[in-house]
PDB file of N, CA and C in Angstrom:
ATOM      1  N   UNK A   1       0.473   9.182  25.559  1.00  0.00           N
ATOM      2  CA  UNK A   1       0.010   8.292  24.517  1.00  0.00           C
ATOM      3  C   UNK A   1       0.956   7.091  24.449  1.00  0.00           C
ATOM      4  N   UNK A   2       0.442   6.054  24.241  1.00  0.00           N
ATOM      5  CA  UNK A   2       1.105   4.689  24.541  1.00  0.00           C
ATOM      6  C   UNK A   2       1.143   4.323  22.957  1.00  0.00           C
ATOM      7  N   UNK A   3       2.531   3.738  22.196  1.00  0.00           N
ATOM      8  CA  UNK A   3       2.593   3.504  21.315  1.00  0.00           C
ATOM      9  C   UNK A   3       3.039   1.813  21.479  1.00  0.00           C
ATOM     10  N   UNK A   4       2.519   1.246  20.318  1.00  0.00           N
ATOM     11  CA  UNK A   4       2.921  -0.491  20.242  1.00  0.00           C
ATOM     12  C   UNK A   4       4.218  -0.394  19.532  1.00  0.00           C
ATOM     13  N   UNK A   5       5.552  -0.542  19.933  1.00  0.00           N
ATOM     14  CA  UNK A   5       6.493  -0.592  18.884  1.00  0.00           C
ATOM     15  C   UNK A   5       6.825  -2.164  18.759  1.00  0.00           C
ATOM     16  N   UNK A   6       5.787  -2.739  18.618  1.00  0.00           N
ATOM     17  CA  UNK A   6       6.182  -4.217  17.785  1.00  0.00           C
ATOM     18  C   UNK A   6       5.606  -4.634  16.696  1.00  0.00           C
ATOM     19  N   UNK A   7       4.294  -3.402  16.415  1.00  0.00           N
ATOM     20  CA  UNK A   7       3.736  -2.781  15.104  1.00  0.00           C
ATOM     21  C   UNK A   7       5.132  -2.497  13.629  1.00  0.00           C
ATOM     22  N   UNK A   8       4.472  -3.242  12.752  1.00  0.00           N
ATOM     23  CA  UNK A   8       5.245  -2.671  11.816  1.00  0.00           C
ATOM     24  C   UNK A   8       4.989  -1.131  11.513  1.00  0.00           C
ATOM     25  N   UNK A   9       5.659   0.095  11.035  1.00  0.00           N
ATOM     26  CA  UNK A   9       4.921   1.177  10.386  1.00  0.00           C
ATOM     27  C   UNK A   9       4.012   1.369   9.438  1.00  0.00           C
ATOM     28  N   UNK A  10       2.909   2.060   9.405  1.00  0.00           N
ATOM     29  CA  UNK A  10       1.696   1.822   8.769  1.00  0.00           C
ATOM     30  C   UNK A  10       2.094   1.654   7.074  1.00  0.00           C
ATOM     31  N   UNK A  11       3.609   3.200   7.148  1.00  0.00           N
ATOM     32  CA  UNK A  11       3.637   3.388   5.717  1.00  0.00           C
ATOM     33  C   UNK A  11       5.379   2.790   5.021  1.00  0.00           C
ATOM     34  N   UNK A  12       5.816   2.426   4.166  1.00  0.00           N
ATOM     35  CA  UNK A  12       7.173   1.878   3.665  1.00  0.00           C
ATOM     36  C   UNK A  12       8.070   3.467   3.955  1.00  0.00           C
ATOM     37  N   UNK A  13       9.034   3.275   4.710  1.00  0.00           N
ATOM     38  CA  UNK A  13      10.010   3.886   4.735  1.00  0.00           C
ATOM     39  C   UNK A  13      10.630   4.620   3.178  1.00  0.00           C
ATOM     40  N   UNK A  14      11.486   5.482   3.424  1.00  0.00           N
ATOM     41  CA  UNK A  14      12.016   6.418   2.251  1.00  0.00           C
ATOM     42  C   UNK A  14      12.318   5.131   1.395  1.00  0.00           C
ATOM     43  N   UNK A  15      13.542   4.605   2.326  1.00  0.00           N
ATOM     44  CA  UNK A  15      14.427   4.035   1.672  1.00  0.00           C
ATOM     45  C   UNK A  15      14.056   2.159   1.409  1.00  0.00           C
ATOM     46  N   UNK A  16      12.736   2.110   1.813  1.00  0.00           N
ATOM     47  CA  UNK A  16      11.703   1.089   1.267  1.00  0.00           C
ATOM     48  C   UNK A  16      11.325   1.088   0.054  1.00  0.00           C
ATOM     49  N   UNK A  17      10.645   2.253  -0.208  1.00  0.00           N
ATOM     50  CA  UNK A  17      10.436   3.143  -1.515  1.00  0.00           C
ATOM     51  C   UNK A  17      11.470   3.001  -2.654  1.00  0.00           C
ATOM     52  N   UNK A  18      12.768   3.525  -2.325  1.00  0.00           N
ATOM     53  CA  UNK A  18      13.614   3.472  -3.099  1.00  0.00           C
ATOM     54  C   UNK A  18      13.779   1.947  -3.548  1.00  0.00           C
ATOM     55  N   UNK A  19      14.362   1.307  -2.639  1.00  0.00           N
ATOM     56  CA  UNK A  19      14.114   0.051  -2.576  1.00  0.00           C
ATOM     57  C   UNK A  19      13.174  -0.918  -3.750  1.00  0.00           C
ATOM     58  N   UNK A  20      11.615  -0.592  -3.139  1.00  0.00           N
ATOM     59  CA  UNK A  20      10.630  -1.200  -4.426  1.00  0.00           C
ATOM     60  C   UNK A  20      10.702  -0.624  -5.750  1.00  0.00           C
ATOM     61  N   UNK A  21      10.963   0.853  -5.725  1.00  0.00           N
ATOM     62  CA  UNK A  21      10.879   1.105  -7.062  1.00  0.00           C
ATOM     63  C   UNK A  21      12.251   1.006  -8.055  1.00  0.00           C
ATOM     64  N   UNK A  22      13.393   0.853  -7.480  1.00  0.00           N
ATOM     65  CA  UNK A  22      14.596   1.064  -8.324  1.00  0.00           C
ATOM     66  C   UNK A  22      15.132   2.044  -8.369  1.00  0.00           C
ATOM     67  N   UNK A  23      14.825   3.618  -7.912  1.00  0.00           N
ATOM     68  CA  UNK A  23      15.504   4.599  -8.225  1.00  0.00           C
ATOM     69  C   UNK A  23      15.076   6.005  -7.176  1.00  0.00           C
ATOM     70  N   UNK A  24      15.950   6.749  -6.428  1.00  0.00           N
ATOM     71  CA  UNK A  24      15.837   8.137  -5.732  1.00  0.00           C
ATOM     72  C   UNK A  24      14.866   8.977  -5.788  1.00  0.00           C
ATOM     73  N   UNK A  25      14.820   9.308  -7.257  1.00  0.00           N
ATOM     74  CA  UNK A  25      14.550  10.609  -7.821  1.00  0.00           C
ATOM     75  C   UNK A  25      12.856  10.671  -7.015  1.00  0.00           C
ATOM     76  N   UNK A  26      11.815  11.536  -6.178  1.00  0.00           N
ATOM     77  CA  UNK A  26      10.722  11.046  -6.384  1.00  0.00           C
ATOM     78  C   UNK A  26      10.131  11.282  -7.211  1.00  0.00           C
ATOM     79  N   UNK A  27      10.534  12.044  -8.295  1.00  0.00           N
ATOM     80  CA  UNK A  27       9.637  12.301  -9.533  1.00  0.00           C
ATOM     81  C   UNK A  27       9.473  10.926 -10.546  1.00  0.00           C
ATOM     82  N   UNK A  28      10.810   9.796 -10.466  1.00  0.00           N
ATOM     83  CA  UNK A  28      11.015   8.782 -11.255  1.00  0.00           C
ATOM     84  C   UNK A  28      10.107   7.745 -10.383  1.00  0.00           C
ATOM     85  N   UNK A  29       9.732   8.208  -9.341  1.00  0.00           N
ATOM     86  CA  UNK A  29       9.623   6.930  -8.892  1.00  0.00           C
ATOM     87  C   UNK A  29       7.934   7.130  -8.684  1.00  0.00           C
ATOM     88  N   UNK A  30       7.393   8.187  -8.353  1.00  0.00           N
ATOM     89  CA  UNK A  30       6.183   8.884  -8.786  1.00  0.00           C
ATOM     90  C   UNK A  30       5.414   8.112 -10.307  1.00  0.00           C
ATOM     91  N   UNK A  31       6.375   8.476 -10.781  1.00  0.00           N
ATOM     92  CA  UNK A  31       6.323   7.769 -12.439  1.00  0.00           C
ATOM     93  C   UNK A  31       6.348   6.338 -12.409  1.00  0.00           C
ATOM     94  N   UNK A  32       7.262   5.735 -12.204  1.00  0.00           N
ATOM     95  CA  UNK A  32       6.937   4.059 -11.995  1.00  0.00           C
ATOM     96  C   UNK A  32       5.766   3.731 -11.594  1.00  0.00           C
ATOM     97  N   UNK A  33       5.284   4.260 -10.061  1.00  0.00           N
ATOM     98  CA  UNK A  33       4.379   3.833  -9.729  1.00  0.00           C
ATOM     99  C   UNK A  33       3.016   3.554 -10.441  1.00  0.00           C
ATOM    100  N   UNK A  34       2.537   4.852 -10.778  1.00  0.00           N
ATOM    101  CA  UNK A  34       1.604   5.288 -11.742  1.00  0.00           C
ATOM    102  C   UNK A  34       1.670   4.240 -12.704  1.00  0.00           C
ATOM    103  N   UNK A  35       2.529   3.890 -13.682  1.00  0.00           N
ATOM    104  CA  UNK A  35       2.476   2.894 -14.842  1.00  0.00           C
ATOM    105  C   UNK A  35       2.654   1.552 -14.527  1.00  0.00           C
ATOM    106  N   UNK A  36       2.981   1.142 -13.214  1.00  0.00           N
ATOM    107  CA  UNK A  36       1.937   0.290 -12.631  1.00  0.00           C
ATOM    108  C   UNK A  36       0.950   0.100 -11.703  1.00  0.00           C
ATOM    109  N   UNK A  37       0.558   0.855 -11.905  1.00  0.00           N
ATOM    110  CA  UNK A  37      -1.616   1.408 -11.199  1.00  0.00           C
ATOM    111  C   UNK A  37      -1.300   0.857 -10.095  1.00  0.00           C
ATOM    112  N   UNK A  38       0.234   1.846  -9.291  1.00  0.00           N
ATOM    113  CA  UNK A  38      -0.028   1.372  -7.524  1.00  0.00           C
ATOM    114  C   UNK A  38      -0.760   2.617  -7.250  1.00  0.00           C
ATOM    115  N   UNK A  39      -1.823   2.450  -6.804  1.00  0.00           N
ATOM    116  CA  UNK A  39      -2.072   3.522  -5.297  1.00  0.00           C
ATOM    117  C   UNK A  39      -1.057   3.827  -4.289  1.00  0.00           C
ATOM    118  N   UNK A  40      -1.075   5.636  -4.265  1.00  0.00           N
ATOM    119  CA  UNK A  40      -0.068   6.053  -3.260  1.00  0.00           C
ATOM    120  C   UNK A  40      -0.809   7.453  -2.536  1.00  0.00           C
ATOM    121  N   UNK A  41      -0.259   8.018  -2.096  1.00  0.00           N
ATOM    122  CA  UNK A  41      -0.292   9.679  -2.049  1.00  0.00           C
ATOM    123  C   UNK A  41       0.923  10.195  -1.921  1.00  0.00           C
ATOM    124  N   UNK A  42       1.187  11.469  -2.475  1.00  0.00           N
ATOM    125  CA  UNK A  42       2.517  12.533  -2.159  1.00  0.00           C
ATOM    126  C   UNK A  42       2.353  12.956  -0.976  1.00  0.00           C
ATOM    127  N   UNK A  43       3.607  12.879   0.065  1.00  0.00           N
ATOM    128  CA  UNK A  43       3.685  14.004   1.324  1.00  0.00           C
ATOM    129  C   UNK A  43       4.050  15.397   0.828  1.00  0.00           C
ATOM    130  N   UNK A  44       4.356  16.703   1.915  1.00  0.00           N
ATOM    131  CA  UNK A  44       4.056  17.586   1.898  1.00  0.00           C
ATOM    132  C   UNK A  44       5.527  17.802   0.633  1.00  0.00           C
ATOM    133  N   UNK A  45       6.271  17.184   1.108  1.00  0.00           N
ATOM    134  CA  UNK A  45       7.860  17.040   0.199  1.00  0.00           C
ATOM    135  C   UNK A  45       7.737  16.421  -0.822  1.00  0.00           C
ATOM    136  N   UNK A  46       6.591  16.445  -1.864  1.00  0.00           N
ATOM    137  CA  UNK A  46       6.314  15.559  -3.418  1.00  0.00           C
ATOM    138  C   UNK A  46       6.819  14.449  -3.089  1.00  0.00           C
ATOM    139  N   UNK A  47       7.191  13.379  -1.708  1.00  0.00           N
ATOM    140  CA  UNK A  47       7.576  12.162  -1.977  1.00  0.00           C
ATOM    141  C   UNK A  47       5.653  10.893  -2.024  1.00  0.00           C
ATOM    142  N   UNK A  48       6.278  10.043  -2.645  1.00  0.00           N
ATOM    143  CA  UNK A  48       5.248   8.850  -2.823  1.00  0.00           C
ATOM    144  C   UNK A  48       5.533   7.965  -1.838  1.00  0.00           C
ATOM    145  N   UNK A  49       3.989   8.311  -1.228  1.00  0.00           N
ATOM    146  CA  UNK A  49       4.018   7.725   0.360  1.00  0.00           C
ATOM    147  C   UNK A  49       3.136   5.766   0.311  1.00  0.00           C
ATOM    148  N   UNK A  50       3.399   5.008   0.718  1.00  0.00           N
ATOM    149  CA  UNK A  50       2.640   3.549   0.154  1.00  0.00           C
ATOM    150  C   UNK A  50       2.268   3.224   1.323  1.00  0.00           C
ATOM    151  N   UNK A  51       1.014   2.555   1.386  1.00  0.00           N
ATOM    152  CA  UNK A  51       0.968   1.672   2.540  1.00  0.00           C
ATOM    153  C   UNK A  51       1.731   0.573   2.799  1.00  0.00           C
ATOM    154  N   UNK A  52       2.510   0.486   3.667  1.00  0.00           N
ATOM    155  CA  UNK A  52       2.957  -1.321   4.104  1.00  0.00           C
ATOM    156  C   UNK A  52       2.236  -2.053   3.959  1.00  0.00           C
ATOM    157  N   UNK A  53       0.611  -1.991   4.590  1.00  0.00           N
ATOM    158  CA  UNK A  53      -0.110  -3.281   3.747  1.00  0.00           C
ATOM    159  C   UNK A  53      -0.616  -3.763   2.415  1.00  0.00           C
ATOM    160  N   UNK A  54      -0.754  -2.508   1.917  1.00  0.00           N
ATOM    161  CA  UNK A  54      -1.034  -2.524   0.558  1.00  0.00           C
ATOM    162  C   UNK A  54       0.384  -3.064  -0.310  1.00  0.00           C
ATOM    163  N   UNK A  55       1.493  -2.526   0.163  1.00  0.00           N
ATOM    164  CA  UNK A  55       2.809  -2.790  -0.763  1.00  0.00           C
ATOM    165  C   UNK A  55       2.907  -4.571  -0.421  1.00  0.00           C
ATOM    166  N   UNK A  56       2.515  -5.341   0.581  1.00  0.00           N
ATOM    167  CA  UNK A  56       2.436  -6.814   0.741  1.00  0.00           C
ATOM    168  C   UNK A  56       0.878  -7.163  -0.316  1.00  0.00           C
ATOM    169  N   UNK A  57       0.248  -6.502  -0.376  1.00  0.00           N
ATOM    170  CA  UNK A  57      -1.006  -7.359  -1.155  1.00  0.00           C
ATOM    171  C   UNK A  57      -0.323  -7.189  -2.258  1.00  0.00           C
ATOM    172  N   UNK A  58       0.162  -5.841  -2.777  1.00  0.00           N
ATOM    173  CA  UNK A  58       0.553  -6.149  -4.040  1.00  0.00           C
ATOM    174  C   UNK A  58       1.753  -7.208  -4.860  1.00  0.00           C
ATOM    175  N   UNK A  59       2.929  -7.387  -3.547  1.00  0.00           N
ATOM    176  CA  UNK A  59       3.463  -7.990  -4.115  1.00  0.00           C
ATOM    177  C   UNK A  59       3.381  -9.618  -3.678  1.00  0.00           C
ATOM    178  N   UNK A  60       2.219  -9.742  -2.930  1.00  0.00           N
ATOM    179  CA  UNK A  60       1.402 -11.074  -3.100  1.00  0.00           C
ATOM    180  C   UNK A  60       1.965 -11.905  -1.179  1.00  0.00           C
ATOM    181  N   UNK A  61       2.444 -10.599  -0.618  1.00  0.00           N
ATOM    182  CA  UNK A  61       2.576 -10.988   0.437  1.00  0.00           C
ATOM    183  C   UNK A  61       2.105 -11.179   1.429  1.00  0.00           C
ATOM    184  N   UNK A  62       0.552 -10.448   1.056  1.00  0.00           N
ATOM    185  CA  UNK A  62      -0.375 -10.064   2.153  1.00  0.00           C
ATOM    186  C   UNK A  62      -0.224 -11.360   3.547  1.00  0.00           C
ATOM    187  N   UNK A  63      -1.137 -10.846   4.574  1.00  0.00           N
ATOM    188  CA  UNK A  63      -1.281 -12.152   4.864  1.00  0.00           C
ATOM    189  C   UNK A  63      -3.105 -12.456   4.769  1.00  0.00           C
ATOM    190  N   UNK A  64      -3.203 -13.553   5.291  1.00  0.00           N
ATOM    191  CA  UNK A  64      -4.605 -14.067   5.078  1.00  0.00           C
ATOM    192  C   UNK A  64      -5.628 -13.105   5.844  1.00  0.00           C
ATOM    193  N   UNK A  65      -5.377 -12.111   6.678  1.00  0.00           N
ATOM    194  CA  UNK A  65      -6.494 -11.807   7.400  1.00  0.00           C
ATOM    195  C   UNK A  65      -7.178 -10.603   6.428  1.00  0.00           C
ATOM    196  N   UNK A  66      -6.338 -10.328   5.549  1.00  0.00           N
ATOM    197  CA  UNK A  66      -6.862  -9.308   4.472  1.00  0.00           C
ATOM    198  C   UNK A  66      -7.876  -9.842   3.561  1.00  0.00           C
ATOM    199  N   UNK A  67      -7.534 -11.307   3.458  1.00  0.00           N
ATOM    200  CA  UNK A  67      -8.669 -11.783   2.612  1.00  0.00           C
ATOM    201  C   UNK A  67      -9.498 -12.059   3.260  1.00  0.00           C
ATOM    202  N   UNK A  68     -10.394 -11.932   4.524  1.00  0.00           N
ATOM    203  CA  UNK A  68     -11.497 -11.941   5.269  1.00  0.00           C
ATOM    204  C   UNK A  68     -12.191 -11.212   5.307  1.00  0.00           C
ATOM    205  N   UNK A  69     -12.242  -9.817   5.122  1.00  0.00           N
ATOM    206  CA  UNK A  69     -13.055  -8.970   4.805  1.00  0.00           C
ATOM    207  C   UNK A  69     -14.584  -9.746   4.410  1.00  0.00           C
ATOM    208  N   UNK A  70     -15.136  -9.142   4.966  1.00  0.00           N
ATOM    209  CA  UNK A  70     -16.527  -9.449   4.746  1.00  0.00           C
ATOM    210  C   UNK A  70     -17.083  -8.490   3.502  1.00  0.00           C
ATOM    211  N   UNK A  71     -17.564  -8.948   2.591  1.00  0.00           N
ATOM    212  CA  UNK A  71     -18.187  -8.144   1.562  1.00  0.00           C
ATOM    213  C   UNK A  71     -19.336  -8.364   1.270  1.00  0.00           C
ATOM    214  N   UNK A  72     -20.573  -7.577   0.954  1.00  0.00           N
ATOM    215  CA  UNK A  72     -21.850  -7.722   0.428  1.00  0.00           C
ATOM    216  C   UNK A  72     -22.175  -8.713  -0.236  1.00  0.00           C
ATOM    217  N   UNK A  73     -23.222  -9.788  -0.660  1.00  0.00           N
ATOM    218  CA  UNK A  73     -23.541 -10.246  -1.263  1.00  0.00           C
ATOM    219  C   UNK A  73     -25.181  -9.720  -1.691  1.00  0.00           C
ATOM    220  N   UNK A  74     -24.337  -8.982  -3.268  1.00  0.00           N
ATOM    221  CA  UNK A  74     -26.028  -8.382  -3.749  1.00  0.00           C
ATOM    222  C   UNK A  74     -26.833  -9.516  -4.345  1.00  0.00           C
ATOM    223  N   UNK A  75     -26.194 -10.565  -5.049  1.00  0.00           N
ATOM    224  CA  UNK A  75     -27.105 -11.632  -5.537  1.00  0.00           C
ATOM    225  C   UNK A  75     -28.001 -12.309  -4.584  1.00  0.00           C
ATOM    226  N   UNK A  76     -27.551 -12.373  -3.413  1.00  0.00           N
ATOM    227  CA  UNK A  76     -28.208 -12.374  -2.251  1.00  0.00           C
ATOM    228  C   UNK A  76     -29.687 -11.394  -2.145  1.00  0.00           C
ATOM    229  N   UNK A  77     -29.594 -10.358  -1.840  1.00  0.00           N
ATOM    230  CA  UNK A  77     -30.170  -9.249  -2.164  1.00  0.00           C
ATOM    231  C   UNK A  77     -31.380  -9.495  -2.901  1.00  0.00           C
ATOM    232  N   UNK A  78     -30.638  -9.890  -4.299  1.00  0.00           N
ATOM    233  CA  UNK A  78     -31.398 -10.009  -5.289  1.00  0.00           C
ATOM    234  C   UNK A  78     -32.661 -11.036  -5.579  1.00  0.00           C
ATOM    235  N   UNK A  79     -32.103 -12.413  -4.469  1.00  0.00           N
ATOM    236  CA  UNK A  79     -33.287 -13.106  -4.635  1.00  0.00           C
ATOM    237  C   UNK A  79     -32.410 -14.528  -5.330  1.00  0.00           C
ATOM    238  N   UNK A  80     -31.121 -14.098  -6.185  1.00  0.00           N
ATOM    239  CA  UNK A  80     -30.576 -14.502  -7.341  1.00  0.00           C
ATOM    240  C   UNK A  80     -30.237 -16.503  -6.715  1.00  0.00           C
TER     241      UNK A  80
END
């Protein structure tokens, strides 16, 4: 299996984590997250796992190809 290592990693490192949220603990930082409505999941070790791309949209870093997404237009649809 051929890997790209000039890929960033899909998900923020431990110590990324620590990093964005301010603090070790993953139960504290579990908690931060949540009370600001990030999306995450826990690994098998209760840690709070983030996407790298998602952790750039949120903190407004994305880049532009995220905003290309093609999305439905129901007013379209609609006739509207």
């Amino acid at each position: 299996m051929t890997v790209a290592h000039n890929l960033p990693p899909l998900f923020l490192a431990a110590d990324e984590v620590e990093i964005l949220i301010g603090c070790k603990l993953p139960s504290h930082q579990t908690k931060l997250l949540r009370l600001k409505g990030w999306r995450f999941e826990l690994n098998g070790n209760r840690k709070p796992i983030i996407a790298r791309k998602y952790a750039e949209k949120m903190l407004g870093c994305a880049s532009d190809a995220l905003d290309t997404i093609p999305r439905l237009n129901f007013r379209a649809l609609r006739g509207i």
